[in-house]
Structure formats: C-alpha cells, structure tokens
N, C-alpha and C. Protein backbone atom coordinates (compact mmCIF):
# COMPACT_ATOMS: atom_id res chain seq x y z
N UNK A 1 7.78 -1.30 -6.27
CA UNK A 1 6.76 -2.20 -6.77
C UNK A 1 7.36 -3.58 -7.02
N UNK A 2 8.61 -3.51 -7.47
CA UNK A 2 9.32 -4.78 -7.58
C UNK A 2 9.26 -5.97 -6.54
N UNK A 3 9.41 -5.55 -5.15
CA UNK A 3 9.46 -5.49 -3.98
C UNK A 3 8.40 -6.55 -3.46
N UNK A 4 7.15 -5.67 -4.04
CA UNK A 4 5.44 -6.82 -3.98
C UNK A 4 5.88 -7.78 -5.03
N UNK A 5 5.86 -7.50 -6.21
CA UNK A 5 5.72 -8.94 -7.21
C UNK A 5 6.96 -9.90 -6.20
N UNK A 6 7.92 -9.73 -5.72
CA UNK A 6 8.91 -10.65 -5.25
C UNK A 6 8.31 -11.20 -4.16
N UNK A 7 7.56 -10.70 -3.05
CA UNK A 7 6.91 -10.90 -2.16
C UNK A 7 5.71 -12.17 -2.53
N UNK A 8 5.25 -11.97 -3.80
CA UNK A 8 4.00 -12.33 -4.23
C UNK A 8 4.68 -13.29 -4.63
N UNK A 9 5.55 -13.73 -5.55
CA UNK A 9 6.00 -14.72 -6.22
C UNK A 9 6.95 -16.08 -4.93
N UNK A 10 7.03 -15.43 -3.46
CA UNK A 10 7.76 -15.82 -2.82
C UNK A 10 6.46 -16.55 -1.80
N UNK A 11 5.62 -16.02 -1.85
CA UNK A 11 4.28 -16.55 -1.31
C UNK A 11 3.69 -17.49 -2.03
N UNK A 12 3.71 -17.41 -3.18
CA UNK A 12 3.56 -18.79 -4.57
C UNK A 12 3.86 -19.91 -4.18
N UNK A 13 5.67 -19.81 -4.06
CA UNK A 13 6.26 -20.62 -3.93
C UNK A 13 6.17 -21.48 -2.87
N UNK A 14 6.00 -21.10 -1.41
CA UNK A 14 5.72 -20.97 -0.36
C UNK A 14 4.18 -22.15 -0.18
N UNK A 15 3.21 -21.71 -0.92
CA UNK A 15 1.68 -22.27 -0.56
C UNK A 15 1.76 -23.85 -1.81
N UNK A 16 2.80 -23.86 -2.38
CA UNK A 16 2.86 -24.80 -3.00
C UNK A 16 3.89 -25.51 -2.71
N UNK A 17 4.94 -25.11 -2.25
CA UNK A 17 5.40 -26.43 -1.27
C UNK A 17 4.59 -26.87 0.40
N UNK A 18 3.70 -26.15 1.09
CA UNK A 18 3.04 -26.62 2.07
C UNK A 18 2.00 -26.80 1.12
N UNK A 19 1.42 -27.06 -0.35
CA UNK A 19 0.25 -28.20 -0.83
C UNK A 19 1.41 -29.57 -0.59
N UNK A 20 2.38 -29.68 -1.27
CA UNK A 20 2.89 -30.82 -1.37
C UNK A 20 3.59 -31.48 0.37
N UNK A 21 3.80 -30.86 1.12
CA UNK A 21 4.15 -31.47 2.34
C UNK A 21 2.72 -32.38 3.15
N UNK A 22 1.85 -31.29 2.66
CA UNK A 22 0.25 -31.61 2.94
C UNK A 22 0.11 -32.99 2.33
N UNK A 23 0.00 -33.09 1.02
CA UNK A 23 -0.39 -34.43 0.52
C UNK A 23 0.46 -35.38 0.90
N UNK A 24 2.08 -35.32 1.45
CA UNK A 24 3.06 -36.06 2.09
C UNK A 24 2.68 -36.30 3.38
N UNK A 25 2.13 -35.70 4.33
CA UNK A 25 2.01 -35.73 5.36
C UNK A 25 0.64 -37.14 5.75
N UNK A 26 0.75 -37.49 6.94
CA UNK A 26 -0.22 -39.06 7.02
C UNK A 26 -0.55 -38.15 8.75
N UNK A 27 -0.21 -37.73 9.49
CA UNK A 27 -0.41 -37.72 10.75
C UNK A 27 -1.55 -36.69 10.77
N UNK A 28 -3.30 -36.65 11.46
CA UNK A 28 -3.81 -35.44 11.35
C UNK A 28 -3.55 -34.86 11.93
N UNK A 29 -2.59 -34.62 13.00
CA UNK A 29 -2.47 -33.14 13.70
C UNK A 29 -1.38 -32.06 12.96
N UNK A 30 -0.70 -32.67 12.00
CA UNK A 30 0.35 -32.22 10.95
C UNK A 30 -0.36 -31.89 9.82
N UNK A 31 -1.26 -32.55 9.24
CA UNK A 31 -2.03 -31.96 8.57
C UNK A 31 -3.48 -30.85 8.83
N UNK A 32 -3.56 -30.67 9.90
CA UNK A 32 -4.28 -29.87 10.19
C UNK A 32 -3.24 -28.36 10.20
N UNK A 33 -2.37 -28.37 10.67
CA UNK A 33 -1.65 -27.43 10.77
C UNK A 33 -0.80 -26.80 9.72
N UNK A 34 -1.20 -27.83 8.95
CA UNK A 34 -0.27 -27.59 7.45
C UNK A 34 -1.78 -26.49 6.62
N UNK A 35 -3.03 -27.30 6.81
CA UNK A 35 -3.83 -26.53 6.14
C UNK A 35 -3.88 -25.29 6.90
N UNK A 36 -3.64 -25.02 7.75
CA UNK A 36 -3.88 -23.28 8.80
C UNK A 36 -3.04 -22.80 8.34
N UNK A 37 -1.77 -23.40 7.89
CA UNK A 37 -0.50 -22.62 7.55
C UNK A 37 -0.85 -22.00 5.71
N UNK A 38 -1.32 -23.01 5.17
CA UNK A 38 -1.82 -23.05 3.32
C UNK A 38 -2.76 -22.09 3.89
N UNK A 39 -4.11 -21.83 4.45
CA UNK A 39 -4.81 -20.61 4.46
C UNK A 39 -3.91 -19.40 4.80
N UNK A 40 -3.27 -19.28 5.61
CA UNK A 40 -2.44 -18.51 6.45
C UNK A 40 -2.08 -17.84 5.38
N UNK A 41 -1.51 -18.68 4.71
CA UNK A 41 -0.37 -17.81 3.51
C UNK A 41 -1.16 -17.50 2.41
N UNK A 42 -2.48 -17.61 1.85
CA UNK A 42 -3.14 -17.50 0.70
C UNK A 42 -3.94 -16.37 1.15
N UNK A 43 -4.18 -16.42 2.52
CA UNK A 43 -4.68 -14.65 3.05
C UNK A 43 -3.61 -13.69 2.91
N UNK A 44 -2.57 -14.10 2.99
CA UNK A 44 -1.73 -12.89 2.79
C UNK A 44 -1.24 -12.60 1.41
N UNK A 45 -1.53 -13.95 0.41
CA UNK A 45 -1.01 -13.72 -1.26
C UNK A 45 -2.59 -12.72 -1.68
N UNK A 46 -3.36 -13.02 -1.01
CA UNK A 46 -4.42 -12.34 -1.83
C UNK A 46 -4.48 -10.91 -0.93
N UNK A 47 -3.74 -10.47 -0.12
CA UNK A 47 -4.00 -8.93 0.83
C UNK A 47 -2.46 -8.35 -0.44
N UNK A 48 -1.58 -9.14 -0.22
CA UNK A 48 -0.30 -8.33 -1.58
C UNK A 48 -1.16 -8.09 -2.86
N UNK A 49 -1.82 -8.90 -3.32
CA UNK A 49 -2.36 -8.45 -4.68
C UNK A 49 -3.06 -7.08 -4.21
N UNK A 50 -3.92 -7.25 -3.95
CA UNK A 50 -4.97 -6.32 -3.31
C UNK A 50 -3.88 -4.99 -3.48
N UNK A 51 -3.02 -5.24 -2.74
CA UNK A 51 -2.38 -3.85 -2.55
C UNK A 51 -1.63 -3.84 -4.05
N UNK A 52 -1.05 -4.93 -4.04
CA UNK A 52 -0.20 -4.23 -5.58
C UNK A 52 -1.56 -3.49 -6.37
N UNK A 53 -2.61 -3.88 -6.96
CA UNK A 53 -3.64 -3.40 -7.79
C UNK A 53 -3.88 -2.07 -7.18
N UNK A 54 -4.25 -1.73 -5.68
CA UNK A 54 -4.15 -0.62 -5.31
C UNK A 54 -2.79 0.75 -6.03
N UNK A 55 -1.99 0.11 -5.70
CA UNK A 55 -0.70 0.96 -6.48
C UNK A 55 -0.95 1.08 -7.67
N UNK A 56 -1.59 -0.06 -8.57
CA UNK A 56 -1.43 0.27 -9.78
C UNK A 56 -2.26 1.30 -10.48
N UNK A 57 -3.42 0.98 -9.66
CA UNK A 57 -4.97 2.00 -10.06
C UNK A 57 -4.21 3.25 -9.81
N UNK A 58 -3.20 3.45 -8.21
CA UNK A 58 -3.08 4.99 -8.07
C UNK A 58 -2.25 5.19 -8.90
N UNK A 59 -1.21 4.23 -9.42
CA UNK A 59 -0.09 5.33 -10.54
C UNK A 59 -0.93 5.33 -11.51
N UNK A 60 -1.82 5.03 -12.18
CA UNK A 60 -2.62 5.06 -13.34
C UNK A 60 -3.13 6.39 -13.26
N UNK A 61 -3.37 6.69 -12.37
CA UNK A 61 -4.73 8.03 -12.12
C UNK A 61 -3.92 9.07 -11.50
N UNK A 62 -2.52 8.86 -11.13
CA UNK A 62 -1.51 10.31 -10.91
C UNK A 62 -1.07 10.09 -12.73
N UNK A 63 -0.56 9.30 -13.12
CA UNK A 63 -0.51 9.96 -14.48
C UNK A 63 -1.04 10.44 -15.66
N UNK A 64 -2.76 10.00 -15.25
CA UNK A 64 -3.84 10.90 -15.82
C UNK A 64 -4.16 12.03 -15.82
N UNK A 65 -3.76 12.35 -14.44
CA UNK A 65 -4.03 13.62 -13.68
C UNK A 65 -3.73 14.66 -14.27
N UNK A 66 -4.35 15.81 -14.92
CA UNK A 66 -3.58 16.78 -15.66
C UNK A 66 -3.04 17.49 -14.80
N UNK A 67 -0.97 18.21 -15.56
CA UNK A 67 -0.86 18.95 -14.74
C UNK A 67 -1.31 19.96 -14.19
N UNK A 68 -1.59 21.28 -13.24
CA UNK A 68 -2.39 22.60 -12.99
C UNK A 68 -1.10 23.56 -12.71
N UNK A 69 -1.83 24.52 -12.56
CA UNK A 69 -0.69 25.52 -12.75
C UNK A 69 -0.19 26.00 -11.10
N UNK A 70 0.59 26.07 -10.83
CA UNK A 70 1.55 26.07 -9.60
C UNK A 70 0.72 27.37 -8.97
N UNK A 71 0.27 26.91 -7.33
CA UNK A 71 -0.10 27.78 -6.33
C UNK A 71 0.71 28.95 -6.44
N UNK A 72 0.57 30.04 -5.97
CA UNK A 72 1.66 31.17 -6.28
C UNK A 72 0.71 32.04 -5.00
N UNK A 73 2.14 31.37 -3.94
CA UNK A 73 1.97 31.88 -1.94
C UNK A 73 1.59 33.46 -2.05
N UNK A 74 0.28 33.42 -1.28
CA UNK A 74 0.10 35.01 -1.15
C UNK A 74 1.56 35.71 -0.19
N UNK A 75 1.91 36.80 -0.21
CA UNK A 75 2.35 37.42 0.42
C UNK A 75 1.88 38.39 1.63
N UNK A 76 2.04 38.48 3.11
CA UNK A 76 1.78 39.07 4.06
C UNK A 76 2.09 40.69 3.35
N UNK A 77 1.18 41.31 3.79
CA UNK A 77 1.91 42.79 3.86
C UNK A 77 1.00 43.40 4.88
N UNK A 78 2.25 44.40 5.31
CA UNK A 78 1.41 45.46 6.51
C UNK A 78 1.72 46.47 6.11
N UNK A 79 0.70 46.87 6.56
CA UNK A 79 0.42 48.32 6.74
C UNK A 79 0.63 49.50 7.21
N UNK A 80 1.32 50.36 7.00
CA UNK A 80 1.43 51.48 8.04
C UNK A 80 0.90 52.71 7.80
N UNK A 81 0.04 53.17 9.14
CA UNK A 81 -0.16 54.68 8.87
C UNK A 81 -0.20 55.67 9.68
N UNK A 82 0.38 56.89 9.53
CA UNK A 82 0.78 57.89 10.62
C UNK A 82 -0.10 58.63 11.05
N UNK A 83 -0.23 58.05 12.69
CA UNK A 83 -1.11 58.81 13.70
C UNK A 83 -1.01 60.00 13.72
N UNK A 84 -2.04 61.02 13.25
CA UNK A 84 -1.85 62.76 12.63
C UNK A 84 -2.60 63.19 13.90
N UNK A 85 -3.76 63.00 14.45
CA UNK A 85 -4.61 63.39 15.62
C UNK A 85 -4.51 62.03 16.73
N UNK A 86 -3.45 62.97 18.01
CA UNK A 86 -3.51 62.93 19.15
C UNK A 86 -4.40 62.85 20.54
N UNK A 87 -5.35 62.26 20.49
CA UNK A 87 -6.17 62.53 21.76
C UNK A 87 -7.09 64.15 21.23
N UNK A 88 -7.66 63.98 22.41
CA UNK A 88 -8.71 65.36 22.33
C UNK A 88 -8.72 66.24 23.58
C-alpha cells in the first residue's frame, strides 16, 4: 500500500511542476502539449486513488469478516463386497 501513496504523491509532484512549466511556457504548441500531459497525469492520480480506496474498503471488510470454522475435506471411501453368487 505504501507503494500507491508514493506513486500518488509522485504524481502530485509531477502535475504541479507541468502547472508551472505551463504558466512559463509562451509558445502554443508547447502549451498545448503541456495541458495533454497535466490531463494525462491527473487521469492517472485520480485511477491510483480509485484503487488505493478500493484496497482500503477491501481490507476494511476482510477484517470485519467474522472468522468461520475451517472446511473439514470429506474423505473418499470404497467399498468392498464379496461376490457370494456366481452366474446361474
């Protein structure tokens, strides 16, 4: 989980230095590409959240989960029984 928040905090960093290159920038074909790049990366800060919250809801609700009591594997058994009548 560490892993996402670093991800997330690295995407932060990331969409706020392309705001500031953006407002530096004077040429529009540089700034056009700077804003595709600022969406670019704010679709992917908001798909990490998404998922971190996903993780969080599921560890929330595995540790709600009461424990149950352990499956206990049927066992195969066969059968045997001795052929007493032979044909007719």
């Amino acid at each position: 989980m560490a892993n996402i928040e670093q991800q997330i905090q690295e995407l932060n960093a990331d969409i706020d230095e392309v705001k500031k290159l953006l407002g530096q920038a004077t040429r529009l074909r540089v700034k056009q590409f700077l804003e595709v790049q600022q969406r670019r990366l704010e679709t992917d800060f908001i798909a990490l959240k998404e998922k971190q919250e996903q993780q969080n809801v599921a560890a929330t609700a595995a540790a709600e989960k009461k424990p149950t009591a352990p499956v206990v594997a049927s066992t195969n058994r066969s059968y045997t029984k001795e052929i007493t009548v032979y044909g007719r």
